[in-house]
N, C-alpha and C. Protein backbone atom coordinates (compact mmCIF):
# COMPACT_ATOMS: atom_id res chain seq x y z
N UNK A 1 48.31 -3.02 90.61
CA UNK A 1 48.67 -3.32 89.24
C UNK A 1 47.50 -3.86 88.44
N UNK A 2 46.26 -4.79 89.05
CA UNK A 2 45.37 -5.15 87.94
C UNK A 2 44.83 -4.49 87.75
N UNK A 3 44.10 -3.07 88.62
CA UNK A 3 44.08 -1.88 88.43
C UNK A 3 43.87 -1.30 86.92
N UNK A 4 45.16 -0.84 87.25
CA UNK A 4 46.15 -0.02 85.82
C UNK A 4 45.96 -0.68 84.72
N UNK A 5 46.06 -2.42 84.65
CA UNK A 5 45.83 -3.43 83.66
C UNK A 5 44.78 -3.07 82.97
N UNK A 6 43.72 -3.78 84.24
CA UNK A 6 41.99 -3.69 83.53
C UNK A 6 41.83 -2.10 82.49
N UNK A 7 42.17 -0.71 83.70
CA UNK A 7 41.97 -0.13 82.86
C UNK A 7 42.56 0.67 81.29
N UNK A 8 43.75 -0.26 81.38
CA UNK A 8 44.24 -0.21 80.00
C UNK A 8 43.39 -1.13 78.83
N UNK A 9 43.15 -2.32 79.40
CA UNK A 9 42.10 -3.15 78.47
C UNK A 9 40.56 -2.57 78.42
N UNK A 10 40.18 -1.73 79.41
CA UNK A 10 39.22 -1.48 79.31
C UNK A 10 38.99 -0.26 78.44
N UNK A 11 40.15 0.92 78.24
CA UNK A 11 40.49 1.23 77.05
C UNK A 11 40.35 0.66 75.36
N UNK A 12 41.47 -0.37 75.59
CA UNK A 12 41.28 -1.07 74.02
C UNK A 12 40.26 -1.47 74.03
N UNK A 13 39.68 -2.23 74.67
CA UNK A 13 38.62 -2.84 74.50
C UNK A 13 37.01 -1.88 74.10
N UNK A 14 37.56 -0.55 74.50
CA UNK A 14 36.26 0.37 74.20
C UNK A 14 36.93 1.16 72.76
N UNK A 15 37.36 1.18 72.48
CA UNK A 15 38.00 1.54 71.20
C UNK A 15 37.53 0.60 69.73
N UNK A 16 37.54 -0.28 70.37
CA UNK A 16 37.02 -1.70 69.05
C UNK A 16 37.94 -2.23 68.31
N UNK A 17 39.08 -1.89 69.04
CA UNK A 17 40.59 -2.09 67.85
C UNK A 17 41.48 -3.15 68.72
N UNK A 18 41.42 -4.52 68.23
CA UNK A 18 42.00 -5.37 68.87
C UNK A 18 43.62 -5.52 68.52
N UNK A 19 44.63 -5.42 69.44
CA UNK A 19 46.09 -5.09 69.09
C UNK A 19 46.42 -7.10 69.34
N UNK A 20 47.17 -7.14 68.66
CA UNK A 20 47.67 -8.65 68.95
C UNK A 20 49.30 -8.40 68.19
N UNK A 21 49.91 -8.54 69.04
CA UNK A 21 51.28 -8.45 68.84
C UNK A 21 51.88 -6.67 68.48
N UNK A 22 51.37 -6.01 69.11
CA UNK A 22 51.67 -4.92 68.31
C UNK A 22 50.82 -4.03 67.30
N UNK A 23 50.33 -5.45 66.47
CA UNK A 23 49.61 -4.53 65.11
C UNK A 23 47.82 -4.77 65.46
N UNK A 24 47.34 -3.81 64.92
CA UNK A 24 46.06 -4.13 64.87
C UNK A 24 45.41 -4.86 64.14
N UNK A 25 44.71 -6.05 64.36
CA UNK A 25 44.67 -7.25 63.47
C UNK A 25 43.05 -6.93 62.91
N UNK A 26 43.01 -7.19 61.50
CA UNK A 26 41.92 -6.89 60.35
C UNK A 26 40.75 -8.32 60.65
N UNK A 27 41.01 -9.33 60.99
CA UNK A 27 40.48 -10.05 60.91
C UNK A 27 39.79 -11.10 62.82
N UNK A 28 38.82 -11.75 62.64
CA UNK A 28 38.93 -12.40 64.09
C UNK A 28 38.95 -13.65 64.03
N UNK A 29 40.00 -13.98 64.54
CA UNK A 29 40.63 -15.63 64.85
C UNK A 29 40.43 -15.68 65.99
N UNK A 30 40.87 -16.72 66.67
CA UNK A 30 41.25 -17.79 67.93
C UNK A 30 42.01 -16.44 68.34
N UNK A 31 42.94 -16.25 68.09
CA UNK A 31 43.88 -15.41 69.23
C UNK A 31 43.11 -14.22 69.48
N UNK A 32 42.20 -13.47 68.60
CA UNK A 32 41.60 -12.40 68.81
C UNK A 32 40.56 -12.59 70.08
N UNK A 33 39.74 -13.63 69.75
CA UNK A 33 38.53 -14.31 70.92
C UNK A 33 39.55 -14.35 72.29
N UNK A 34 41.02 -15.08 72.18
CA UNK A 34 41.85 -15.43 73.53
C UNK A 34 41.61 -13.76 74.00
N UNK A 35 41.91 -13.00 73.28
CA UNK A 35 42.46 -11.57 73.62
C UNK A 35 41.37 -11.00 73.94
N UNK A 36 40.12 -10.87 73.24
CA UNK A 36 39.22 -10.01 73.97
C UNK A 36 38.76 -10.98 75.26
N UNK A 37 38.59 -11.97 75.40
CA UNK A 37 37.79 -12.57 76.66
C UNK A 37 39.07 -11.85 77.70
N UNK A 38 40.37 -12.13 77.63
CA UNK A 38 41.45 -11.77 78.80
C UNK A 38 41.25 -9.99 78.76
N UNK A 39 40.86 -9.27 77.91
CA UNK A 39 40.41 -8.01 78.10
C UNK A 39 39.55 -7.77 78.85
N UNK A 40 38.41 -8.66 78.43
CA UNK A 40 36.98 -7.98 78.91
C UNK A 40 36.83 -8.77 80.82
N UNK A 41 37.78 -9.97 81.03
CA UNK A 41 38.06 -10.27 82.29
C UNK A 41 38.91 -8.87 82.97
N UNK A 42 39.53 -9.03 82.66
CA UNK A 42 40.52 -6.97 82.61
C UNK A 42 39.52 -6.29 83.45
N UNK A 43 38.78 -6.06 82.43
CA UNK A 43 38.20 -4.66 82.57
C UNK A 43 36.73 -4.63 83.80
N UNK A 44 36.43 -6.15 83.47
CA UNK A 44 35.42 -6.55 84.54
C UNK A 44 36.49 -6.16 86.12
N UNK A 45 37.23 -6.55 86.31
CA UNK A 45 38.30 -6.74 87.33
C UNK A 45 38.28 -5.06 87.73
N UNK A 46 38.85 -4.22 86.81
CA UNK A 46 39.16 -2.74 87.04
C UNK A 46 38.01 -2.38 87.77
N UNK A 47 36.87 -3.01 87.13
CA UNK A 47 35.31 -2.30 87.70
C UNK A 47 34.95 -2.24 89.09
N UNK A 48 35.21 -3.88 89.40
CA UNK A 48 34.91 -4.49 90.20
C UNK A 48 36.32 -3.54 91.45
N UNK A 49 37.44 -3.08 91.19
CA UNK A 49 38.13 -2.09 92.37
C UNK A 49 37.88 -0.90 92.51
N UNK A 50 37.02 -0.45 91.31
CA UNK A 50 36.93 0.95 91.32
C UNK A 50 35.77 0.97 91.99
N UNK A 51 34.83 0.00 91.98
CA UNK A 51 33.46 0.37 93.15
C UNK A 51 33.74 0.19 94.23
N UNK A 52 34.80 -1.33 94.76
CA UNK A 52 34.86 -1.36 95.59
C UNK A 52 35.24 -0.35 96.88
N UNK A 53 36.41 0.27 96.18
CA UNK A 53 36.99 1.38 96.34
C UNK A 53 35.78 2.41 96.65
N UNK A 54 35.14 3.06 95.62
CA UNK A 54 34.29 4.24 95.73
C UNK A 54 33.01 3.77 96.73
N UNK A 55 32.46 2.69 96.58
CA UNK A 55 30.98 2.59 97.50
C UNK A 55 31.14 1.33 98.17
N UNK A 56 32.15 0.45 98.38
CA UNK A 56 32.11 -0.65 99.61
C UNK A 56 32.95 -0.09 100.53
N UNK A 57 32.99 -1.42 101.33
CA UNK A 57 33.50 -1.24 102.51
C UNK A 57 34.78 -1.84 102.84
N UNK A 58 35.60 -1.74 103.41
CA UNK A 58 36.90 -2.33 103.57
C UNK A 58 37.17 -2.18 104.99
N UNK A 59 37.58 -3.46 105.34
CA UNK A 59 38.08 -3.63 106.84
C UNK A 59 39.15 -4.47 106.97
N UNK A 60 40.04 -4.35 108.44
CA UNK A 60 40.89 -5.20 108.87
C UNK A 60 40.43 -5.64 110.26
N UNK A 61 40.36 -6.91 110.49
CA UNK A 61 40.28 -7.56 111.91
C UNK A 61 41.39 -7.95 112.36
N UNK A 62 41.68 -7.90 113.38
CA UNK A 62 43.06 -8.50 114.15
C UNK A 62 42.77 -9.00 115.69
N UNK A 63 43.08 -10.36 115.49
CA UNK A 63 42.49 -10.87 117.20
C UNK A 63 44.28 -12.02 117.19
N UNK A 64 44.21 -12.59 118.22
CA UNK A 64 45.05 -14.01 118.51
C UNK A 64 44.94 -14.60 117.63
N UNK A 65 46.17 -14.69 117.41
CA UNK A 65 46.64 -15.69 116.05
C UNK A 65 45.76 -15.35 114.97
N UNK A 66 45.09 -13.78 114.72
CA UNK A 66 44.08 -14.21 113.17
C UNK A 66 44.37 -13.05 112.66
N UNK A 67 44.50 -12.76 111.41
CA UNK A 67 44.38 -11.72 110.97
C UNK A 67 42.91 -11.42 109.16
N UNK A 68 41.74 -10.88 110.09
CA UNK A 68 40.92 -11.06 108.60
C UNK A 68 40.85 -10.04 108.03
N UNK A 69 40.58 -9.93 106.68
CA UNK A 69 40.18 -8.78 105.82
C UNK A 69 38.82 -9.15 105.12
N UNK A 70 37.92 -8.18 105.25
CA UNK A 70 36.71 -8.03 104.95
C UNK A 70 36.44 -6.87 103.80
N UNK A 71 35.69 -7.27 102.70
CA UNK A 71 35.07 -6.69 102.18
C UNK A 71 33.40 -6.57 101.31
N UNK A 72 33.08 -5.75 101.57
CA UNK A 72 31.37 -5.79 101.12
C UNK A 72 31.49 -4.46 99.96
N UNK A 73 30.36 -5.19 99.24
CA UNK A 73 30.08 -4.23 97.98
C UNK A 73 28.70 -4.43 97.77
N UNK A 74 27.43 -3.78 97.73
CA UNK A 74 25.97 -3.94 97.26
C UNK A 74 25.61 -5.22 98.08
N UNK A 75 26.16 -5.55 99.16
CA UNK A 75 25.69 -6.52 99.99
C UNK A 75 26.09 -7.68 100.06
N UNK A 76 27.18 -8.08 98.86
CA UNK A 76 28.18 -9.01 99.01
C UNK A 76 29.10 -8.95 99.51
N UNK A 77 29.57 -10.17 100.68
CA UNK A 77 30.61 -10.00 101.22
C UNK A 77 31.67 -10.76 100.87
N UNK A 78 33.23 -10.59 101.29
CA UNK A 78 33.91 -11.18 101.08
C UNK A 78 34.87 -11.48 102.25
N UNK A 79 35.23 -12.46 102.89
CA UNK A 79 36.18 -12.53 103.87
C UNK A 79 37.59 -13.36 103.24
N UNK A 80 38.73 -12.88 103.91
CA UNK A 80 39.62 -14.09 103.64
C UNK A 80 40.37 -13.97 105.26
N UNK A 81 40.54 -15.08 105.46
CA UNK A 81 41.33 -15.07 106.73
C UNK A 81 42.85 -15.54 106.18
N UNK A 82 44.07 -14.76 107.26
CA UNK A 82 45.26 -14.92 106.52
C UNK A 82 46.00 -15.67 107.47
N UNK A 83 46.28 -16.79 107.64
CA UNK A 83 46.66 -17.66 108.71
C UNK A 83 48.40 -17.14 109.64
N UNK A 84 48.85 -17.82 110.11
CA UNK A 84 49.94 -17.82 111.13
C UNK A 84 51.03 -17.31 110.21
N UNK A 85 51.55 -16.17 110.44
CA UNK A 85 52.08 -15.46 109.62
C UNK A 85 53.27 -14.59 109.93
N UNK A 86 53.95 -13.41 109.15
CA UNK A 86 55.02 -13.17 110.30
C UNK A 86 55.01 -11.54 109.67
N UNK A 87 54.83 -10.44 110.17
CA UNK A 87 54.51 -9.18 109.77
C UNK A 87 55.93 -8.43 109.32
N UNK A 88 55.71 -7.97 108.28
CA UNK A 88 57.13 -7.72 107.90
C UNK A 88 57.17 -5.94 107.44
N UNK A 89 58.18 -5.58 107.53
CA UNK A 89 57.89 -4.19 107.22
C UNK A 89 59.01 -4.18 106.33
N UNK A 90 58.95 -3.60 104.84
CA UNK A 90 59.81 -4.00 103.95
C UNK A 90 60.13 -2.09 102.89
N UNK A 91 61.43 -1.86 102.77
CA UNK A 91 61.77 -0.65 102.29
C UNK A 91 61.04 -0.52 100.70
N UNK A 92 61.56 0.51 100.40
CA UNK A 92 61.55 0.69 98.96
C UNK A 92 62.35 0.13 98.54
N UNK A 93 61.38 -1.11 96.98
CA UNK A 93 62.53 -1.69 96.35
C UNK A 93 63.57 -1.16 95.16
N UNK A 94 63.27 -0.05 94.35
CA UNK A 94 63.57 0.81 93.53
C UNK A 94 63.82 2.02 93.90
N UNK A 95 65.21 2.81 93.31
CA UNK A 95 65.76 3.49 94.32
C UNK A 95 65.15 4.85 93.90
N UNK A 96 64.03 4.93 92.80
CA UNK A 96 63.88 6.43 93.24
C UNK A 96 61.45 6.02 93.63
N UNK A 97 61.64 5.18 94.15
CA UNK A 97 60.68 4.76 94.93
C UNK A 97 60.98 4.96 96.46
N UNK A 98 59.66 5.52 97.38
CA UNK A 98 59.63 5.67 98.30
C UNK A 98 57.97 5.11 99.14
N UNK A 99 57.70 4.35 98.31
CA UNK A 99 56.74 3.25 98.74
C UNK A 99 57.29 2.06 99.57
N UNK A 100 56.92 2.52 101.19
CA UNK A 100 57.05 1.30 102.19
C UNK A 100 56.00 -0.02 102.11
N UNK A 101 56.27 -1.29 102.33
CA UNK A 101 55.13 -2.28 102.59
C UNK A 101 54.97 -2.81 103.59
N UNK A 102 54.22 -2.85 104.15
CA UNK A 102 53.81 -4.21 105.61
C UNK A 102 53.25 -5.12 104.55
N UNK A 103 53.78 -5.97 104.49
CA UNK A 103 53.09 -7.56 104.45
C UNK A 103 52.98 -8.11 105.34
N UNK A 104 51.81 -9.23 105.44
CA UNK A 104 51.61 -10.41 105.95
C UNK A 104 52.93 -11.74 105.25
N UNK A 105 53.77 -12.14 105.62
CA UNK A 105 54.71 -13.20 105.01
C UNK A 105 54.50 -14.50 105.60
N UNK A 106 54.47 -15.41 105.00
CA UNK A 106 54.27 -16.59 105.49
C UNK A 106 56.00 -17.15 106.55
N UNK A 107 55.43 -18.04 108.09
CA UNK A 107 56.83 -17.82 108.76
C UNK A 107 57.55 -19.26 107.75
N UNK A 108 58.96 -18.79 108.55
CA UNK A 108 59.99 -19.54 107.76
C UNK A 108 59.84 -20.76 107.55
N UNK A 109 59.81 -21.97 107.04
CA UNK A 109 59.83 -23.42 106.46
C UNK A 109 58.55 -23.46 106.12
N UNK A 110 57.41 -22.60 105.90
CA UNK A 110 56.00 -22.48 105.43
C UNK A 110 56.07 -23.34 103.73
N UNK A 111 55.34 -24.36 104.12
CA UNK A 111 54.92 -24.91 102.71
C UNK A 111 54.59 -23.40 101.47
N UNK A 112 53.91 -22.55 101.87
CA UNK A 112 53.20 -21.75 101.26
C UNK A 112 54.24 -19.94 101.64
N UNK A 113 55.51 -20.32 101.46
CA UNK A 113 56.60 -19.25 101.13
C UNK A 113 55.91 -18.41 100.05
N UNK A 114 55.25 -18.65 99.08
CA UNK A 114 55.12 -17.54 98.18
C UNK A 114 53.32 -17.26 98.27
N UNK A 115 52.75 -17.11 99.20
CA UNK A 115 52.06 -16.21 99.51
C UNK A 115 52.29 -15.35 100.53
N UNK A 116 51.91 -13.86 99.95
CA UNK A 116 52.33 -12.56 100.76
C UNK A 116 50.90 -11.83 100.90
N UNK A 117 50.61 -11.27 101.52
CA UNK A 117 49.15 -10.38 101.36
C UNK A 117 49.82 -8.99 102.00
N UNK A 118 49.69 -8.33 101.29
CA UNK A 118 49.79 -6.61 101.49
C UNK A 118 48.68 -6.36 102.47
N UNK A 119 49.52 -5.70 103.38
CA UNK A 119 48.42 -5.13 104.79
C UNK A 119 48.42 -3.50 104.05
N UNK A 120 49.43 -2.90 103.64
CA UNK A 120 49.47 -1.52 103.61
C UNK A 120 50.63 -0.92 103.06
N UNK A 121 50.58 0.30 102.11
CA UNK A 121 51.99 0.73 101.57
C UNK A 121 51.52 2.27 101.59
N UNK A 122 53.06 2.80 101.83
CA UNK A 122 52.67 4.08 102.24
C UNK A 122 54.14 4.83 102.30
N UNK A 123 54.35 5.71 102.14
CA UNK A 123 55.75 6.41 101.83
C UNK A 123 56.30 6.97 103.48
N UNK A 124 55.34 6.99 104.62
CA UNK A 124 55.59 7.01 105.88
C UNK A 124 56.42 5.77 106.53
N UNK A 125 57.20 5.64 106.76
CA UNK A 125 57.75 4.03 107.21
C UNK A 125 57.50 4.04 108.79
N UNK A 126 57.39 5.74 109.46
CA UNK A 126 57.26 5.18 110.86
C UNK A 126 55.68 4.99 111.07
N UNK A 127 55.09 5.29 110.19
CA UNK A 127 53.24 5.10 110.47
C UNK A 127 53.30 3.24 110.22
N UNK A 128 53.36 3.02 108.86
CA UNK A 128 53.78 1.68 109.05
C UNK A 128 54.57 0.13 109.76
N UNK A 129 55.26 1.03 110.56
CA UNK A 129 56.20 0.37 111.84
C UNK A 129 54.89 0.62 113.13
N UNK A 130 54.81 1.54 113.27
CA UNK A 130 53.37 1.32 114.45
C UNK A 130 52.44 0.85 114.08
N UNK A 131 52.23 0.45 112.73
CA UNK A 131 50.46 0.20 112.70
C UNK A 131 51.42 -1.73 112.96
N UNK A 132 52.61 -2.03 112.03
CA UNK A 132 53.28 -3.38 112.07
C UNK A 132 53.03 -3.78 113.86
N UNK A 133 53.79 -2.75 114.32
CA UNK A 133 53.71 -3.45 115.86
C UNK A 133 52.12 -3.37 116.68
N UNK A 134 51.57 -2.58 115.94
CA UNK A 134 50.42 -2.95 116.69
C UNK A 134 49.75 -4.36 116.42
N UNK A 135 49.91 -4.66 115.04
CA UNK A 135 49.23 -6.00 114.62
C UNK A 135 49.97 -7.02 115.28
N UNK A 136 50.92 -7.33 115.24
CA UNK A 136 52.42 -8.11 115.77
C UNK A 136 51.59 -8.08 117.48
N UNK A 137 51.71 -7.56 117.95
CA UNK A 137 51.41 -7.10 119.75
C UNK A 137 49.84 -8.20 119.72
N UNK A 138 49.01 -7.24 118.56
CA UNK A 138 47.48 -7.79 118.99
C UNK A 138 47.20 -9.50 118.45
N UNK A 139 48.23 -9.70 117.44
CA UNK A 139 48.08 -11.57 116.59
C UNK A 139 48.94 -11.86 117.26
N UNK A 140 49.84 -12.04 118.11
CA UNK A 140 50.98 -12.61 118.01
C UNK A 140 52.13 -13.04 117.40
N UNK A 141 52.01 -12.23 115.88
CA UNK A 141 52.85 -12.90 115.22
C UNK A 141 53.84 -11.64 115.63
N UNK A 142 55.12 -11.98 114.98
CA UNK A 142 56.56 -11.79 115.11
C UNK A 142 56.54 -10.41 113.83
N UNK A 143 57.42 -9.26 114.71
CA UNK A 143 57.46 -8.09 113.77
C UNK A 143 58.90 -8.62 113.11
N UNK A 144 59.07 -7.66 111.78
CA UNK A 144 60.38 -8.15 111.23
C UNK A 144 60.55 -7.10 110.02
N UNK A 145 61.53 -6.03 110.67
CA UNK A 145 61.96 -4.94 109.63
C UNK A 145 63.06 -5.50 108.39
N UNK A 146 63.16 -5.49 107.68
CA UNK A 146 64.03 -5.30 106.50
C UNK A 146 65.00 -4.38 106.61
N UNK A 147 66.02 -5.20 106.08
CA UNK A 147 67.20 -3.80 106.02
C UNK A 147 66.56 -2.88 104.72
N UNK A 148 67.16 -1.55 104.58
CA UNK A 148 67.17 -0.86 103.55
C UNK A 148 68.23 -1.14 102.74
């Protein structure tokens, strides 16, 4: 989704026509400055997936109890490690959607319930159920299908 965002702002924003509420506003105020800086963050953002995407690198590690994701771009790296967690394999939420998810979910009484990290989405649910149990098998954490 920030994706799609950035490159909608990165649109307006190359156009020269700042929209604020709808209309295109003649003049530059405070809200115009709010609006292009949250654009031009936008569009920096879009950039910054579309290289990553086209010329970095993307990885998943999976050992005991860890699960990391790695990424490098022009020699910067980025790690985040995603702590003790519980792998979930979750349906399509919209019924003429056929996008499956594995998340990473935080386990039950987790201070931190509302962080989720997307491992993978994919309209295959049994590719995603094996890649789930393989991670589940290799971290230890706990597989956990969703009803449909």
């Amino acid at each position: 989704m920030p994706f799609v965002v950035g490159c909608v702002a990165a649109v307006i924003a190359a156009t020269g026509t700042s929209v604020v509420y709808g209309h295109a506003a003649s003049g530059t105020g405070p809200i115009q400055a709010v609006v292009s800086v949250v654009f031009g963050a936008l569009s920096a953002l879009c950039f910054v997936q579309v290289a990553v995407s086209a010329f970095g690198n993307q990885a998943w590690q999976a050992t005991a109890d860890r699960l990391e994701f790695r990424q490098e771009l022009f020699g910067f790296r980025l790690a985040k490690r995603i702590p003790g967690q519980v792998i979930l394999l979750s349906p399509p939420t919209a019924p003429q959607s056929s996008s499956w998810k594995l998340v990473a979910a935080p386990e039950a009484g987790s201070e931190h319930f509302w962080k989720v990290q997307h491992i993978h989405i994919s309209s295959d649910d049994e590719e995603l159920r094996e890649l789930g149990k393989l991670l589940a098998t290799t971290t230890g954490w706990p597989f956990v299908e969703e009803n449909h």
